[in-house]
Protein backbone atom coordinates (compact mmCIF):
# COMPACT_ATOMS: atom_id res chain seq x y z
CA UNK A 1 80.70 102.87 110.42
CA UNK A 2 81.76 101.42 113.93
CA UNK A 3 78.71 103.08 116.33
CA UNK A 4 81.80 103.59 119.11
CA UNK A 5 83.61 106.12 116.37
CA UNK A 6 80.36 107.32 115.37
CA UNK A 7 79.21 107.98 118.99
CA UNK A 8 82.73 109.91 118.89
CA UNK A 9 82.50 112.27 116.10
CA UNK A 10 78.62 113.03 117.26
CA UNK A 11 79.87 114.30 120.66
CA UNK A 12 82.47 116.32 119.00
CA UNK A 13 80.25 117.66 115.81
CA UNK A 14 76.61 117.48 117.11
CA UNK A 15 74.80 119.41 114.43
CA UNK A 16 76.38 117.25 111.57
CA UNK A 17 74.25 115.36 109.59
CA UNK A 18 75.15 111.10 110.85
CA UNK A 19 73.48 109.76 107.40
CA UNK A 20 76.55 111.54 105.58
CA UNK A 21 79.10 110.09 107.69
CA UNK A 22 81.94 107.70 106.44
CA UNK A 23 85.17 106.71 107.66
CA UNK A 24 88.54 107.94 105.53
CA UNK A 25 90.19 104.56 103.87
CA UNK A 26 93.67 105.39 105.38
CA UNK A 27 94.94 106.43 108.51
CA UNK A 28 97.53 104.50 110.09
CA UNK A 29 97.55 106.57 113.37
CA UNK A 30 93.54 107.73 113.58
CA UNK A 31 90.76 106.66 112.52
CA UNK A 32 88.81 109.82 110.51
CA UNK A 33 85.06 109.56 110.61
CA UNK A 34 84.21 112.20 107.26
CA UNK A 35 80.70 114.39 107.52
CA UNK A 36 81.52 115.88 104.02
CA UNK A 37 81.09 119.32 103.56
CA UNK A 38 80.97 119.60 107.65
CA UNK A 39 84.37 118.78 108.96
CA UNK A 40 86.16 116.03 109.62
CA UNK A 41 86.90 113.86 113.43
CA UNK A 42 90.60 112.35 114.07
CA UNK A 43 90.09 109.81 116.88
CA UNK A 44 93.65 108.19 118.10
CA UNK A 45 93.49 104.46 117.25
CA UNK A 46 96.02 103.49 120.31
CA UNK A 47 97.42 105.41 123.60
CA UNK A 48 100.42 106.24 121.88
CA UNK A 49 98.96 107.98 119.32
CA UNK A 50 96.37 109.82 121.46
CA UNK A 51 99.27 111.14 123.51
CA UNK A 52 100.60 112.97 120.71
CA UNK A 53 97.42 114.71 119.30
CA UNK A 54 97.54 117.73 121.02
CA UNK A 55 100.74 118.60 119.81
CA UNK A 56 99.57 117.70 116.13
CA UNK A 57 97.13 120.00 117.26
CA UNK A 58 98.92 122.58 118.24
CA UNK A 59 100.83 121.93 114.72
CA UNK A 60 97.78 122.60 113.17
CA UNK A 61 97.25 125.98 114.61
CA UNK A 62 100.36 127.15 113.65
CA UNK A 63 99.98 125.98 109.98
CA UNK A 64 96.53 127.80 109.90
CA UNK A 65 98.36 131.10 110.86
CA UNK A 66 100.84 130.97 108.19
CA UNK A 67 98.42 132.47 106.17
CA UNK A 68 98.77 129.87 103.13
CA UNK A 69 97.03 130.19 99.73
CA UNK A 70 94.88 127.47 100.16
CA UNK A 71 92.91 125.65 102.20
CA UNK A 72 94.32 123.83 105.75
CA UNK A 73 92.27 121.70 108.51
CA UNK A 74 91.60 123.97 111.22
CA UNK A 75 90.61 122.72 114.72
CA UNK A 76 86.79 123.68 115.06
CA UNK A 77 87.18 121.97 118.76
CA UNK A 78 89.55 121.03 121.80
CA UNK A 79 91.09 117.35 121.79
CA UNK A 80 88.79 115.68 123.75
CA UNK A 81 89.30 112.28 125.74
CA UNK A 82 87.32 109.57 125.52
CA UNK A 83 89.03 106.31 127.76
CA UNK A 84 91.95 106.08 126.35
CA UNK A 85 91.20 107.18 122.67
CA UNK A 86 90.98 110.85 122.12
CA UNK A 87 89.65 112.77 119.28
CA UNK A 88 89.30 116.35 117.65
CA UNK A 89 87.40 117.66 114.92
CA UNK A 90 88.55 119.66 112.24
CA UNK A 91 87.58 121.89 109.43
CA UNK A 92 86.70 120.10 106.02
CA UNK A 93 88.88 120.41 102.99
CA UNK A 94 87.07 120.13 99.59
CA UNK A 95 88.44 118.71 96.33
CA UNK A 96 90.16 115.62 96.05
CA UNK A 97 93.87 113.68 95.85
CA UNK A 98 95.40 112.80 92.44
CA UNK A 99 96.12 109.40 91.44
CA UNK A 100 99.62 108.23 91.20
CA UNK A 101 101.94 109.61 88.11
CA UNK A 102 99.16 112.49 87.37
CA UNK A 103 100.06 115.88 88.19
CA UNK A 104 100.29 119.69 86.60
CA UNK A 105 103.99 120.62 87.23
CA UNK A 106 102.27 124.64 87.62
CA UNK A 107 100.16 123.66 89.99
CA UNK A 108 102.32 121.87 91.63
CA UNK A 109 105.04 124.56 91.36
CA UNK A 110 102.77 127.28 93.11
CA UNK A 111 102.56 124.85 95.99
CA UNK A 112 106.04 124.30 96.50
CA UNK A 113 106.67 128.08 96.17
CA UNK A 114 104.08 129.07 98.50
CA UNK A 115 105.25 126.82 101.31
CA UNK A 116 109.08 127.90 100.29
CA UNK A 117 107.93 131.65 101.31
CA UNK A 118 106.40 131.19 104.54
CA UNK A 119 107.42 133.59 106.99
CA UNK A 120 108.35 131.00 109.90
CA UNK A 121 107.21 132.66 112.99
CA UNK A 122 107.36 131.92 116.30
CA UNK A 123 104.22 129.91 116.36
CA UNK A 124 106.04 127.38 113.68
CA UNK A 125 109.57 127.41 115.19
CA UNK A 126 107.58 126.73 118.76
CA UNK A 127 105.16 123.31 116.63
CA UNK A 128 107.76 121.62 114.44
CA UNK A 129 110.64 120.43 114.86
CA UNK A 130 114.07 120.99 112.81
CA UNK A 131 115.99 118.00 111.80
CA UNK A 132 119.83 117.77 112.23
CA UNK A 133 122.33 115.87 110.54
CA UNK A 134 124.13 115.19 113.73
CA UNK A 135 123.16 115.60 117.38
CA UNK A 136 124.73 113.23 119.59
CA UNK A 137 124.22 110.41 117.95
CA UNK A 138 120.89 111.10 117.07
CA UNK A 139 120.70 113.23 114.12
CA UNK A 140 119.30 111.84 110.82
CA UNK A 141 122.79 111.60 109.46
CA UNK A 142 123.81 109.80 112.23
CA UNK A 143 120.93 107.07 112.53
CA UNK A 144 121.50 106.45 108.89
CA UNK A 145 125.25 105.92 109.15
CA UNK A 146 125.29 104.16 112.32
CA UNK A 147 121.89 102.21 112.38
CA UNK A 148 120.59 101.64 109.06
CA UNK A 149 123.38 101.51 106.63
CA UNK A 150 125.57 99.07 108.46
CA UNK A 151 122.30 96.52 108.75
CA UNK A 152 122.08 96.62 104.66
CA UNK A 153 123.25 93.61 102.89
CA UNK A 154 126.31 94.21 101.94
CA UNK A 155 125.73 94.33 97.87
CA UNK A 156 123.86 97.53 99.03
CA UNK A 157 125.99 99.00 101.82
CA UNK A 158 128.79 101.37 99.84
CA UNK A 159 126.03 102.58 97.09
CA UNK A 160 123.85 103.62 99.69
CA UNK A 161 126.62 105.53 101.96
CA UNK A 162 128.04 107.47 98.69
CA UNK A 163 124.67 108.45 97.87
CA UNK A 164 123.91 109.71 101.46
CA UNK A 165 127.70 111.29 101.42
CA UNK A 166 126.08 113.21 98.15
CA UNK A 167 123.39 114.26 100.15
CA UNK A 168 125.48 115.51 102.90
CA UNK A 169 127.67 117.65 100.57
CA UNK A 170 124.50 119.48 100.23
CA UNK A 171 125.39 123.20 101.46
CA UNK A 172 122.56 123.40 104.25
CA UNK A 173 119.47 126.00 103.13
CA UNK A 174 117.99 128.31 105.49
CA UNK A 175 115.36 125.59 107.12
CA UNK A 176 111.43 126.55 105.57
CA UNK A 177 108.04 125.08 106.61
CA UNK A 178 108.18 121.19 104.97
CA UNK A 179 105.31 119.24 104.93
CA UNK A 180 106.59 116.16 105.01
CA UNK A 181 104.29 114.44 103.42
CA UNK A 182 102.77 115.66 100.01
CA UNK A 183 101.25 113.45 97.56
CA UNK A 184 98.48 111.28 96.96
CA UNK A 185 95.26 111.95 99.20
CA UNK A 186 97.16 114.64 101.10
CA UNK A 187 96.82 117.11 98.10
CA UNK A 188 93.40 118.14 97.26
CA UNK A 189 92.37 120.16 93.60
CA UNK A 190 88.90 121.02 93.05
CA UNK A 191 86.99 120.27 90.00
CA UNK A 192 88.44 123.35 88.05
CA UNK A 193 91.68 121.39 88.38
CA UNK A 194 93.06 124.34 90.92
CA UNK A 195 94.74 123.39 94.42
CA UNK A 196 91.98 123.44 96.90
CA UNK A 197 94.08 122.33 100.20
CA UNK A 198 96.64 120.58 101.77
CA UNK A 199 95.85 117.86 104.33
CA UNK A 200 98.04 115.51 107.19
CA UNK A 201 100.18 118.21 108.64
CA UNK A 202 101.44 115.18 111.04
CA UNK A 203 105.17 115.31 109.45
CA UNK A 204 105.46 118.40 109.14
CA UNK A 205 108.99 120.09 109.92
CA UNK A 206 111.22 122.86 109.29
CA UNK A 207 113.94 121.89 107.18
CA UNK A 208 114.89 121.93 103.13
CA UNK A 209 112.34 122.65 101.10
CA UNK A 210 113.55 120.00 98.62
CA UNK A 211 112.54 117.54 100.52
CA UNK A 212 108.78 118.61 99.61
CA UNK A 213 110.02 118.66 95.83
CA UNK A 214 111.00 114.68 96.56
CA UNK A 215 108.21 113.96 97.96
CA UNK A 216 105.75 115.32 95.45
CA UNK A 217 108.05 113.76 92.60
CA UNK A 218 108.08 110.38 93.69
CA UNK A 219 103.89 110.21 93.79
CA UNK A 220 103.40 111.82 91.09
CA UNK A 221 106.29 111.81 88.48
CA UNK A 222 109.59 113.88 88.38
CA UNK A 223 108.10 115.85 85.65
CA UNK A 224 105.70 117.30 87.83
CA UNK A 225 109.18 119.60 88.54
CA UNK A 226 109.52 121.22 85.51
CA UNK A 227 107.99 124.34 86.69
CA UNK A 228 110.87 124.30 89.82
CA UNK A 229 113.99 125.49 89.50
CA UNK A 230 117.40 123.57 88.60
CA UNK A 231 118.62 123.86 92.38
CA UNK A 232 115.19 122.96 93.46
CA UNK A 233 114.99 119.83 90.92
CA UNK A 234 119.02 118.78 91.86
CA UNK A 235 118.28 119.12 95.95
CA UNK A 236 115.09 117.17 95.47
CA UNK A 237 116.94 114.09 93.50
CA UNK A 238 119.85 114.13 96.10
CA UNK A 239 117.41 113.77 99.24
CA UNK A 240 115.12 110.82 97.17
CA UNK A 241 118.77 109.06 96.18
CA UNK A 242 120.35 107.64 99.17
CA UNK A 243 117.48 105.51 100.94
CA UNK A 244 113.96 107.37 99.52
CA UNK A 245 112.68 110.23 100.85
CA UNK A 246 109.70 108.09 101.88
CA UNK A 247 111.73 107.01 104.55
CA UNK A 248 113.52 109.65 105.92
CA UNK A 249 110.81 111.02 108.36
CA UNK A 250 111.16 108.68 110.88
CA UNK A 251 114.93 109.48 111.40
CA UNK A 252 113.82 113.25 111.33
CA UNK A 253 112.35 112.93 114.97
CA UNK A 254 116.05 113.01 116.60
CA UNK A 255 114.79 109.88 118.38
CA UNK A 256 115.94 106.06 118.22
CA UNK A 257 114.54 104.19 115.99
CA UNK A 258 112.05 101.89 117.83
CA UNK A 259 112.22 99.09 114.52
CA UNK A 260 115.25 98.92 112.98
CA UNK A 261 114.61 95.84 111.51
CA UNK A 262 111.48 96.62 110.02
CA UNK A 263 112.91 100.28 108.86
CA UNK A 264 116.09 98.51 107.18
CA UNK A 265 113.38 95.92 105.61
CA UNK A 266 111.22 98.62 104.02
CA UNK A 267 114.82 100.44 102.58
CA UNK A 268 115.74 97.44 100.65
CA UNK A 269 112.54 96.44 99.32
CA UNK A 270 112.87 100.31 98.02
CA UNK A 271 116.57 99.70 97.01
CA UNK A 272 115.42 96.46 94.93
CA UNK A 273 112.45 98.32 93.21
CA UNK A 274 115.08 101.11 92.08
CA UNK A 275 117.26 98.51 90.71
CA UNK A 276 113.90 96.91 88.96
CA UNK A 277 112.61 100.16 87.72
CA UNK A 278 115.66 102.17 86.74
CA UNK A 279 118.71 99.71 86.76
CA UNK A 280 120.45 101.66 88.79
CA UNK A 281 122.12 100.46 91.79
């Protein structure tokens, strides 16, 4: 443990035990110093990123209201600053993320149905942000058609604009609370096997709730939809088909995309794996 992000989380959690502490093994954004069974400290790894943690704060909050059946982080303090880092603590989440391709297609359908059936109030609609296809040049639709497609080689160009068309025939759904980013560690289940929490609100948007079915599909296994409806199952295959639903958050924001290059790198290497895996083009 680095003694400058230890130093951190002891200002923000004083009372927690420091021989428990250990830092999270992901986090491209934060670093996460763990006191298990205490909470848990997000401290910004670069300017950029501590810019934005109040408002993931602030998403946070608003998540926590929704009244959920199961567990969320909750800030337990105020983002503090310390130089140019800044950190918060948070409320620990017990149980523990599924490895890749396991998952219980009930449990998994209770948590799509419970975020489906949040009431979106004006906390939510004030934190996240909902994504349009087109807004002057700048909706998802648009940075896909304009920015990504078109820098594809061409073998891959028409197959991925019909898929996206496909996607855009879509008949737009009333927008629900999305996280944006289920799978893997994110989802926690106790040791009874029952969902414990949801962690990583960070993507979080208001949008299709498909997209969550994608997301949870492609971690861990499409069969982990069998407890979703048809509509669900055929929304959640059209928003994974065009260029992965992996992908699609970072043309969510409504913002340029700062690396193209690097974005349109990471879609083919998922192109090619499709091709590998499936032999479809």
């Amino acid at each position: 443990m680095p003694a400058d992000l230890l130093e951190i989380a002891e200002a923000l959690v004083p009372d927690a035990p420091l021989d428990s502490a250990r830092l999270a093994e992901h986090g491209n954004m934060h670093h996460v110093v763990l006191f298990p069974g205490v909470a848990a400290v997000r401290i910004s790894k670069r300017p950029s990123a501590a810019a934005k943690l109040p408002r993931r704060v602030e998403i946070l909050r608003a998540v926590a209201a929704a009244g959920l059946p199961f567990a969320v982080p909750e800030p337990l303090t105020a983002v503090a600053t310390f130089g140019e880092r800044a950190a918060v603590a948070t409320s620990w989440i017990d149980g523990e993320g599924l490895p890749e391709g396991i998952g219980d297609p009930e449990a998994f359908g209770l948590l799509l149905e419970a975020l489906r059936e949040v009431e979106i109030s004006p906390g939510l609609e004030a934190a996240l942000h909902t994504p349009r296809r087109y807004a002057d040049g700048l909706g998802w639709a648009d940075l896909l058609n304009e920015e990504v497609i078109p820098r594809l080689p061409a073998k891959w160009r028409a197959g991925a604009r019909q898929r996206l068309d496909a996607l855009l025939a879509l008949e737009e759904v009333p927008a629900r609370l999305v996280h944006g980013d289920l799978g893997g560690g994110n989802v926690h289940f106790g040791e009874d096997g029952k969902l414990a929490g949801v962690l990583d609100w960070d993507m979080a948007i208001l949008s299709d709730p498909a997209i969550d079915a994608a997301l949870v599909a492609t971690w861990h296994g499409w069969d982990v939809l069998r407890a979703t409806d048809e509509e669900t199952c055929r929304r959640a295959w059209a928003w994974n088909d065009a260029v992965g639903v992996g992908h699609l958050h970072a043309v969510f924001d409504g913002k340029p995309l700062s690396h193209v290059d690097g974005f349109v790198s990471s879609v083919v290497a998922w192109l090619e794996e499709r091709v590998r895996c499936s032999g479809r083009a």
